[in-house]
N, C-alpha and C. Protein backbone atom coordinates (compact mmCIF):
# COMPACT_ATOMS: atom_id res chain seq x y z
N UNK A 1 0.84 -1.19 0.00
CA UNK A 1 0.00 0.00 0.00
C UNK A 1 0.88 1.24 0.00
N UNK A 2 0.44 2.21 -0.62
CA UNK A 2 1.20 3.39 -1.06
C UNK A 2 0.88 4.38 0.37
N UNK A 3 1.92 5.41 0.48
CA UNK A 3 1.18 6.34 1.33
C UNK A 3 1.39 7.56 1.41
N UNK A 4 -0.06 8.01 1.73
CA UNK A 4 -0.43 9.04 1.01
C UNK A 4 0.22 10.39 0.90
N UNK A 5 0.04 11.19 -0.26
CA UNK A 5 1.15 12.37 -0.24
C UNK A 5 0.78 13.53 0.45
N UNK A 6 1.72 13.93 0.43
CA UNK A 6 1.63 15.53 1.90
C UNK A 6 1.97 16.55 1.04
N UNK A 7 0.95 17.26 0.77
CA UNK A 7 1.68 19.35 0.12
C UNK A 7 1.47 19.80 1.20
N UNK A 8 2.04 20.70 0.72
CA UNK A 8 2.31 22.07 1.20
C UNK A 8 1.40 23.18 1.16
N UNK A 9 0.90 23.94 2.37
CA UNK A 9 -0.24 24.66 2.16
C UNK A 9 -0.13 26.68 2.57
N UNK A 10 1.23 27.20 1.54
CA UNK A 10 1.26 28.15 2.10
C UNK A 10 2.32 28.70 0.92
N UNK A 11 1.67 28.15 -0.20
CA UNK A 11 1.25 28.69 -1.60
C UNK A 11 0.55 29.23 -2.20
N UNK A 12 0.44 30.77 -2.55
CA UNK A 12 -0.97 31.64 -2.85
C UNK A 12 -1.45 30.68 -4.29
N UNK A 13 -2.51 31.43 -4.13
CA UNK A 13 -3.21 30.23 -5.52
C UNK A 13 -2.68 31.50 -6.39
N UNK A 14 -2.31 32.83 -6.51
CA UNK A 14 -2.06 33.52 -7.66
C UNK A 14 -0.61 33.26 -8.30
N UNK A 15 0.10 32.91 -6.96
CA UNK A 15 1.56 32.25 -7.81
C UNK A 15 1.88 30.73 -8.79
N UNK A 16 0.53 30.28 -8.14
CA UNK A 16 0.21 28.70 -9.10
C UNK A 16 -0.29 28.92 -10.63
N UNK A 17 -0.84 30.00 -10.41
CA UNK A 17 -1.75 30.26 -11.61
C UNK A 17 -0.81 30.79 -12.75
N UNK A 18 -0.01 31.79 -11.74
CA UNK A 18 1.57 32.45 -12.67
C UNK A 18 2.22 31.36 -12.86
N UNK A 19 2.29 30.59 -12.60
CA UNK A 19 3.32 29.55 -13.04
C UNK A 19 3.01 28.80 -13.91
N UNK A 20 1.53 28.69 -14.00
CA UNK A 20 1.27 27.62 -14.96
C UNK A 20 0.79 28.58 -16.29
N UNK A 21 0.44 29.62 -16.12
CA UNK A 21 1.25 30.30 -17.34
C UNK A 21 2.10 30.78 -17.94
N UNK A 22 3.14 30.31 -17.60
CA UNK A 22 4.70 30.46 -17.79
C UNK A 22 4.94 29.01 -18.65
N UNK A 23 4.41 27.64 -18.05
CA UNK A 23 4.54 26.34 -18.56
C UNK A 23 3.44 26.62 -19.65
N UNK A 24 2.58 26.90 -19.82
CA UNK A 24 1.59 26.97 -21.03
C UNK A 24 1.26 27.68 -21.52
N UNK A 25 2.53 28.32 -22.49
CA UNK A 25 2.28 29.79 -22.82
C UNK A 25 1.32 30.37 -23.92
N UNK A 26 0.54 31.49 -24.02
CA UNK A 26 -0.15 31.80 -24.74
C UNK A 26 0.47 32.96 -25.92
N UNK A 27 0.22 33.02 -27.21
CA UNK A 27 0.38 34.14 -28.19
C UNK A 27 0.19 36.04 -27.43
N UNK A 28 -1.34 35.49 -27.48
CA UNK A 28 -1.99 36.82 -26.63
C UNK A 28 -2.36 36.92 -25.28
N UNK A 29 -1.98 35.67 -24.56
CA UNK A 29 -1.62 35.71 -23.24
C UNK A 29 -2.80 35.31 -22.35
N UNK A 30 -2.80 35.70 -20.78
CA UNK A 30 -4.02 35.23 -20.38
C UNK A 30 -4.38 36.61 -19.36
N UNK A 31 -5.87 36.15 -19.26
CA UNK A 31 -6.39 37.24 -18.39
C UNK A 31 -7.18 36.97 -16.89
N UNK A 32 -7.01 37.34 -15.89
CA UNK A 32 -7.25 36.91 -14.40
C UNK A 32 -8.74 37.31 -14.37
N UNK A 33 -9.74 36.73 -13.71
CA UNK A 33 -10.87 36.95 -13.65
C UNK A 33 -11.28 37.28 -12.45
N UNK A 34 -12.22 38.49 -12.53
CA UNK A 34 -12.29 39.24 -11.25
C UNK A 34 -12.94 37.97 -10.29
N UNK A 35 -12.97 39.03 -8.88
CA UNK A 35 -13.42 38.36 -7.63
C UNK A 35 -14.78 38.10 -8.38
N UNK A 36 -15.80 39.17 -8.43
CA UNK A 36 -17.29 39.45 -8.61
C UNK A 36 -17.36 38.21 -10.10
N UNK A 37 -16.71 37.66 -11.33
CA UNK A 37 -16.93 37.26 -11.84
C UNK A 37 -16.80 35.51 -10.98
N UNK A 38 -15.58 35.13 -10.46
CA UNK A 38 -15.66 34.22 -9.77
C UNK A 38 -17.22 33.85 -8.77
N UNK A 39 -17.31 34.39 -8.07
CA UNK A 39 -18.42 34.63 -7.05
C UNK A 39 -19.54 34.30 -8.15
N UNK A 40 -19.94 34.89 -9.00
CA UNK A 40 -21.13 35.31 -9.49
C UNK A 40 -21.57 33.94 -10.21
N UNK A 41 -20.67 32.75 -10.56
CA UNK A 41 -20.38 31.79 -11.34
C UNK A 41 -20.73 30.48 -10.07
N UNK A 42 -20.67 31.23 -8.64
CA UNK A 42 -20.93 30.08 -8.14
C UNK A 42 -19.67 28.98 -7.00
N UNK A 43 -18.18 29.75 -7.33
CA UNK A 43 -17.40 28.72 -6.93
C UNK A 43 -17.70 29.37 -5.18
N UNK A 44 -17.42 28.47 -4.48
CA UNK A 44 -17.80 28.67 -3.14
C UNK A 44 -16.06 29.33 -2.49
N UNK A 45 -15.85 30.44 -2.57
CA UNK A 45 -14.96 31.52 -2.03
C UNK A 45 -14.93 31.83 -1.02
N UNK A 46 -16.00 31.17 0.20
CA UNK A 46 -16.07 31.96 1.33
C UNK A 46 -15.18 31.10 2.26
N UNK A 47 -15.09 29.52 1.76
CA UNK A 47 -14.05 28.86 2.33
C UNK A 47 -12.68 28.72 1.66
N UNK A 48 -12.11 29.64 0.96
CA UNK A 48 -10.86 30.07 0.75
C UNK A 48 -10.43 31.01 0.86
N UNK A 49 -8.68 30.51 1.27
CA UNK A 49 -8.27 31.61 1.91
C UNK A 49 -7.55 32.49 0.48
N UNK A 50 -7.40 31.94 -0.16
CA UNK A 50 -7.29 32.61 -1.38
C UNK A 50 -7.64 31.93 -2.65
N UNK A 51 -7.77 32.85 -4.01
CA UNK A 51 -7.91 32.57 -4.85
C UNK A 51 -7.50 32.78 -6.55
N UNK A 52 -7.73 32.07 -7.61
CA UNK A 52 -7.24 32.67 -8.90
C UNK A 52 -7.66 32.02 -10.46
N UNK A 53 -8.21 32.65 -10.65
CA UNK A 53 -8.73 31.23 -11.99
C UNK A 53 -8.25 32.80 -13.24
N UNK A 54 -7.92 32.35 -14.35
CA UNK A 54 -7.72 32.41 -15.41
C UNK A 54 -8.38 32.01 -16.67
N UNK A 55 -7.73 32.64 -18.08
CA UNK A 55 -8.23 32.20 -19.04
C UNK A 55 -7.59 32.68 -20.31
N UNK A 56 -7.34 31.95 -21.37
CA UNK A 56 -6.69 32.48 -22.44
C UNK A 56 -7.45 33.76 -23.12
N UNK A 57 -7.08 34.50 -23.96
CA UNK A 57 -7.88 35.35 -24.02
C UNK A 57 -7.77 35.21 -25.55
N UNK A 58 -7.45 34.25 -26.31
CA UNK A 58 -7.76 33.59 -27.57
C UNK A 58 -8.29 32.42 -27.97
N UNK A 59 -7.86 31.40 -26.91
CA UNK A 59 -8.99 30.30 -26.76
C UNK A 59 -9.49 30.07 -25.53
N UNK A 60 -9.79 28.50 -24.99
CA UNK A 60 -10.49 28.01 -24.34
C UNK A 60 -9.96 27.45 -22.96
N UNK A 61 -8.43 27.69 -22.95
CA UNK A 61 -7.54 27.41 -21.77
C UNK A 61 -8.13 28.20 -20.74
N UNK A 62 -8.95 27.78 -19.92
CA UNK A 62 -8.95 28.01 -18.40
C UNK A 62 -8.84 27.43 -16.98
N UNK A 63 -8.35 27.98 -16.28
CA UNK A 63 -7.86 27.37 -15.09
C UNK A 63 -8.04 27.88 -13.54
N UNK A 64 -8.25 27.48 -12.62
CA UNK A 64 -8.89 28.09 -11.42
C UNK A 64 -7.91 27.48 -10.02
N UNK A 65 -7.48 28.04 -9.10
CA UNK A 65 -6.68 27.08 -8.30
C UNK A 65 -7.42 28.11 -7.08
N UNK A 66 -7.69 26.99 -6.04
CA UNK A 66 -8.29 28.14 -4.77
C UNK A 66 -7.34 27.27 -3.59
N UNK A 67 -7.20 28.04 -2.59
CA UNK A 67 -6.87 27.03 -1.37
C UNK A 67 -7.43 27.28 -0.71
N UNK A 68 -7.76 26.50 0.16
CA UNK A 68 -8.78 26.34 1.47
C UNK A 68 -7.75 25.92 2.68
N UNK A 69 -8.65 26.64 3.30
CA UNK A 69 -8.13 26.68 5.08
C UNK A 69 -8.36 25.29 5.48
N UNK A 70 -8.39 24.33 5.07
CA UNK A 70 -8.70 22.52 5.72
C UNK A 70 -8.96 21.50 4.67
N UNK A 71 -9.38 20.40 5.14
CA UNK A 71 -9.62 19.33 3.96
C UNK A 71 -10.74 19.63 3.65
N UNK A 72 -11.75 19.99 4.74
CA UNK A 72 -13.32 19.97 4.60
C UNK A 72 -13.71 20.89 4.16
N UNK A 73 -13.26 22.28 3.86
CA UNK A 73 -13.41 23.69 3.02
C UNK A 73 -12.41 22.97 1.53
N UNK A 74 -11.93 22.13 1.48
CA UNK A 74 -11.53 21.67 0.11
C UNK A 74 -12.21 20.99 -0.15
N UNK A 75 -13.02 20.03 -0.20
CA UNK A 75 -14.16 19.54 -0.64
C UNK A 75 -15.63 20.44 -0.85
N UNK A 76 -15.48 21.33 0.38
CA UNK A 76 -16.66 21.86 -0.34
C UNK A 76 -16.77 22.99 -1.62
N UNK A 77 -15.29 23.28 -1.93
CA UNK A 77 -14.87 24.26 -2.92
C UNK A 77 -14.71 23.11 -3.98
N UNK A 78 -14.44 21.97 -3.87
CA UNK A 78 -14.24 21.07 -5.11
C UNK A 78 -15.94 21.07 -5.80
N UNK A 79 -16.69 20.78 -5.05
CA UNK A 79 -17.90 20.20 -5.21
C UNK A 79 -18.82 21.82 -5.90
N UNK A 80 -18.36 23.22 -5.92
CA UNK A 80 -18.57 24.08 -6.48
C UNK A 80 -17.94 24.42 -7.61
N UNK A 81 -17.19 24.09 -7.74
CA UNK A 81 -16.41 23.65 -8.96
C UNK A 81 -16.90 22.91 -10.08
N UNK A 82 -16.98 21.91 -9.26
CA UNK A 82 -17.51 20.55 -9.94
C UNK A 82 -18.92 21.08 -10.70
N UNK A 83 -19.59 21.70 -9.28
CA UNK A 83 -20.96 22.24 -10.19
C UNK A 83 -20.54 23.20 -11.28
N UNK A 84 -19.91 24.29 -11.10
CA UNK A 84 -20.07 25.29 -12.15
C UNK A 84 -19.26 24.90 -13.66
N UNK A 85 -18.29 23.31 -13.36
CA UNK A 85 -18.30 22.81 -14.57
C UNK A 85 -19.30 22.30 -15.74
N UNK A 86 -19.95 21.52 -14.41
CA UNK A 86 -21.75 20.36 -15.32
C UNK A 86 -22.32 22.08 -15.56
N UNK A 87 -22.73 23.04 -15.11
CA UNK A 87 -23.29 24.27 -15.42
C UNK A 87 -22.73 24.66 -16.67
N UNK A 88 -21.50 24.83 -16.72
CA UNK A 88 -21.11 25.45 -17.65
C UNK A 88 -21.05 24.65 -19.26
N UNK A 89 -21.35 23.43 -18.95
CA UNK A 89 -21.10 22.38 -20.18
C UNK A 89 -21.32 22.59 -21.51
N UNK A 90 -22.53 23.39 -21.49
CA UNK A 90 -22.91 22.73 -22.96
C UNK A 90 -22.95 24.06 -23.85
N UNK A 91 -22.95 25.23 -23.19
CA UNK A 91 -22.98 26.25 -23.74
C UNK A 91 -20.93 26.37 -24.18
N UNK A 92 -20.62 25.65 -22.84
CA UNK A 92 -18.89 25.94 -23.80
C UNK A 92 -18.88 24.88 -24.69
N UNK A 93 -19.43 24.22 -24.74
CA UNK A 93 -19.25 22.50 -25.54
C UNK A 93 -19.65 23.45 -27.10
N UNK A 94 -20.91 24.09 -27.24
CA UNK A 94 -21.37 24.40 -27.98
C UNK A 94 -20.99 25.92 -28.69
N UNK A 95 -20.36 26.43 -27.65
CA UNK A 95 -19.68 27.80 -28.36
C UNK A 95 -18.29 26.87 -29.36
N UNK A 96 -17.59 26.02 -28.28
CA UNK A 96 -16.24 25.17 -29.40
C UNK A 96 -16.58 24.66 -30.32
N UNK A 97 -17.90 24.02 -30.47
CA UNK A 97 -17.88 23.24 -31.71
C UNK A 97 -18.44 24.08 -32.78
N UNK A 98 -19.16 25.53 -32.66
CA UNK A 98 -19.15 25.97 -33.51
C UNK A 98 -18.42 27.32 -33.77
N UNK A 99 -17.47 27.63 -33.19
CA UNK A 99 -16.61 28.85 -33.35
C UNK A 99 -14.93 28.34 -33.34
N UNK A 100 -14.85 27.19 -32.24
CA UNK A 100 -13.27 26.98 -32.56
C UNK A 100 -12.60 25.65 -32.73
N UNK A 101 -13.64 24.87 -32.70
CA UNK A 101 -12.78 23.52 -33.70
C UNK A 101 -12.27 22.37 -32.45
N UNK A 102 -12.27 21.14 -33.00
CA UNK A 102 -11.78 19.76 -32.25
C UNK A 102 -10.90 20.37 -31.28
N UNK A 103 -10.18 21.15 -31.09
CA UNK A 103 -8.69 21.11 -29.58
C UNK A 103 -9.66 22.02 -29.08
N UNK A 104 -10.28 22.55 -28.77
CA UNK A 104 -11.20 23.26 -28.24
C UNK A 104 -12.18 22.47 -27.65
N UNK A 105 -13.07 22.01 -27.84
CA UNK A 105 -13.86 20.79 -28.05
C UNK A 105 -13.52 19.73 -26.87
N UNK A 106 -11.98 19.57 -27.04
CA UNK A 106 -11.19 18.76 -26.67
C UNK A 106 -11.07 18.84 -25.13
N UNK A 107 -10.41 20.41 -24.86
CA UNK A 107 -10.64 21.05 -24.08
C UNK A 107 -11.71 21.26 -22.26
N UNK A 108 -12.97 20.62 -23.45
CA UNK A 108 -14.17 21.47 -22.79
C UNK A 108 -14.71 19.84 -22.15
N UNK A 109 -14.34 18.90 -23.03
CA UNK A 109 -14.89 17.61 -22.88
C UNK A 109 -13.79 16.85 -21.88
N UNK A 110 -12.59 17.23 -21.79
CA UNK A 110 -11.52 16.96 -20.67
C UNK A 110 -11.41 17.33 -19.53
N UNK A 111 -11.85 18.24 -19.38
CA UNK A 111 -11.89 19.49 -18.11
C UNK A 111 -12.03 17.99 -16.65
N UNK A 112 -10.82 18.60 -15.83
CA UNK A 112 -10.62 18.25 -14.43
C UNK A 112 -10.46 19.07 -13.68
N UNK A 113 -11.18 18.66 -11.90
CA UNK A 113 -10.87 18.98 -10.89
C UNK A 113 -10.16 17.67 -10.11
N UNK A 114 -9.12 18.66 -9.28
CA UNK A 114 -8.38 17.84 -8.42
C UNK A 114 -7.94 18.36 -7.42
N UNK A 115 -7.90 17.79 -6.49
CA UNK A 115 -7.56 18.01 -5.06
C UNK A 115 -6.41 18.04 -4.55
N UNK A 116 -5.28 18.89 -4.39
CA UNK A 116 -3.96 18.35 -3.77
C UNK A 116 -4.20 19.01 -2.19
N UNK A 117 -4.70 18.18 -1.49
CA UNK A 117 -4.27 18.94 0.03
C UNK A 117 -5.38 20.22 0.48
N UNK A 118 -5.07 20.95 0.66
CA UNK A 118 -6.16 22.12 0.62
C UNK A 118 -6.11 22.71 -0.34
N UNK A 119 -5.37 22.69 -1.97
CA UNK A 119 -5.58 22.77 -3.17
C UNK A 119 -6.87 22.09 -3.62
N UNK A 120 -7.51 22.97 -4.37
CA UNK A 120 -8.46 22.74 -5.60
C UNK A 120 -8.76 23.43 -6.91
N UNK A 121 -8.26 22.72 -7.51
CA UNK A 121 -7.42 22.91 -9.41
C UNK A 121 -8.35 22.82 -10.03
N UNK A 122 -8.64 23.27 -11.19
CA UNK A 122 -9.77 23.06 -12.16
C UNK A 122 -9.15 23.48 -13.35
N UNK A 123 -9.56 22.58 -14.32
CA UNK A 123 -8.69 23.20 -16.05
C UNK A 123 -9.38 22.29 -17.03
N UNK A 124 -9.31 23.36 -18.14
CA UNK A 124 -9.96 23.03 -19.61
C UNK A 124 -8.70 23.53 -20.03
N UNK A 125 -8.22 22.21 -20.17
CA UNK A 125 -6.75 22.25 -21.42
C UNK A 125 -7.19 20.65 -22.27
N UNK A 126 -6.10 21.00 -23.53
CA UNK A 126 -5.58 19.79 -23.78
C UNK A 126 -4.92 18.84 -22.88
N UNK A 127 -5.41 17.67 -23.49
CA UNK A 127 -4.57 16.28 -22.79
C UNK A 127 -3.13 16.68 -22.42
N UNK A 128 -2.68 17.50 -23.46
CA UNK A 128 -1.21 17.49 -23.29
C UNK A 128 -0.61 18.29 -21.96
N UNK A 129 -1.45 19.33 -22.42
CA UNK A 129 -1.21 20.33 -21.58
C UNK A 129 -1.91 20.15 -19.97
N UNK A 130 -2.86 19.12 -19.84
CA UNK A 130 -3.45 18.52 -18.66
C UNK A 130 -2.07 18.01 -17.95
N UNK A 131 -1.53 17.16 -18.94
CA UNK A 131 -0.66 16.23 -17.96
C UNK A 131 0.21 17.44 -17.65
N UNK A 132 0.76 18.17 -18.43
CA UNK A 132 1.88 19.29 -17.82
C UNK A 132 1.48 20.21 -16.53
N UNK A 133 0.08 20.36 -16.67
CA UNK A 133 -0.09 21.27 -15.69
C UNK A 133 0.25 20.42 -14.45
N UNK A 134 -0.85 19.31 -14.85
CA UNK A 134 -0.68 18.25 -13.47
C UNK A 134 0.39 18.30 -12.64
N UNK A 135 1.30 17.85 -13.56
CA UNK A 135 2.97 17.20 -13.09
C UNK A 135 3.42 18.74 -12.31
N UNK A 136 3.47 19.86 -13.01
CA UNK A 136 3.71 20.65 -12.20
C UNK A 136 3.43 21.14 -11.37
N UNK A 137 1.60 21.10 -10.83
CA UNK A 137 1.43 21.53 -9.75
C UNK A 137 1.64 20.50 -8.93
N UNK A 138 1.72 19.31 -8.85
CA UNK A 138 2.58 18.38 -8.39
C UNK A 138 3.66 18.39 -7.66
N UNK A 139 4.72 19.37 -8.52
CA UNK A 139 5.67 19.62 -8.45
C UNK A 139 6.04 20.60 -7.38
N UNK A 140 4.55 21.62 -7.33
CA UNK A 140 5.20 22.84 -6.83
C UNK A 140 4.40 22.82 -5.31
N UNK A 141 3.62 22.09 -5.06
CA UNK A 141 2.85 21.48 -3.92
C UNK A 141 2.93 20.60 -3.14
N UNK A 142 4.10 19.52 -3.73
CA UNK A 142 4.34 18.14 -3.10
C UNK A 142 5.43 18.27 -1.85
N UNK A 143 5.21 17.81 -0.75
CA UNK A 143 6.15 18.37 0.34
C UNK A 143 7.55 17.58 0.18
């Protein structure tokens, strides 16, 4: 039996977010999405101690990292997440398939949340770019 891994919890979610746009770089870059747009969408903010979600501002790359003050404010921020993904489905499913094509598409139909610790990650990337993000926040969280 494996056992289980330990991060580190005293990593702003805005330096995760900088980092992983540094590993996945954009042409025209990316843009931070206000508090009031976060909130308004639903992710549950009141149990984090901070926060940061993103988005390409040419395609469909977006990404959200919050941390929570415990395991149990990380689950309940996963599970808002989780919702405002199934929420968000079909209208992004349906803006990609008719404005920007299969890696887009790709994107929207891949989308993960994951939990590292009092981390909770959320991203619409490519496969490729899934596993990269992964590995690195991995990387930059793992004690």
């Amino acid at each position: 039996c494996g056992a289980s891994v330990e991060y580190k919890d005293d990593i702003t979610s805005t330096h995760i977010v900088s980092e992983l746009e540094k590993i996945l770089p954009k042409d025209d870059g990316y843009e931070k999405y206000s508090s009031a747009w976060v909130e308004i969408r639903g992710f549950d903010t009141e149990k984090a101690v901070d926060f940061c979600v993103t988005h390409a501002t040419a395609d469909m790359n977006e990404f959200g990292v919050f941390r929570a003050k415990n395991s149990s404010d990380a689950e309940a921020i996963k599970k808002s997440v989780e919702k405002y993904i199934s929420n968000s489905y079909e209208d992004k499913k349906q803006y990609a398939s008719q404005y920007k094509g299969a890696t887009e598409l790709e994107k929207i139909e891949g989308s993960f949340v994951k939990v590292y610790g009092n981390y909770v990650v959320y991203a619409y990337l490519t496969k490729a770019d899934r596993n990269t993000a992964s590995q690195a926040i991995e990387n930059m969280l793992k004690k």
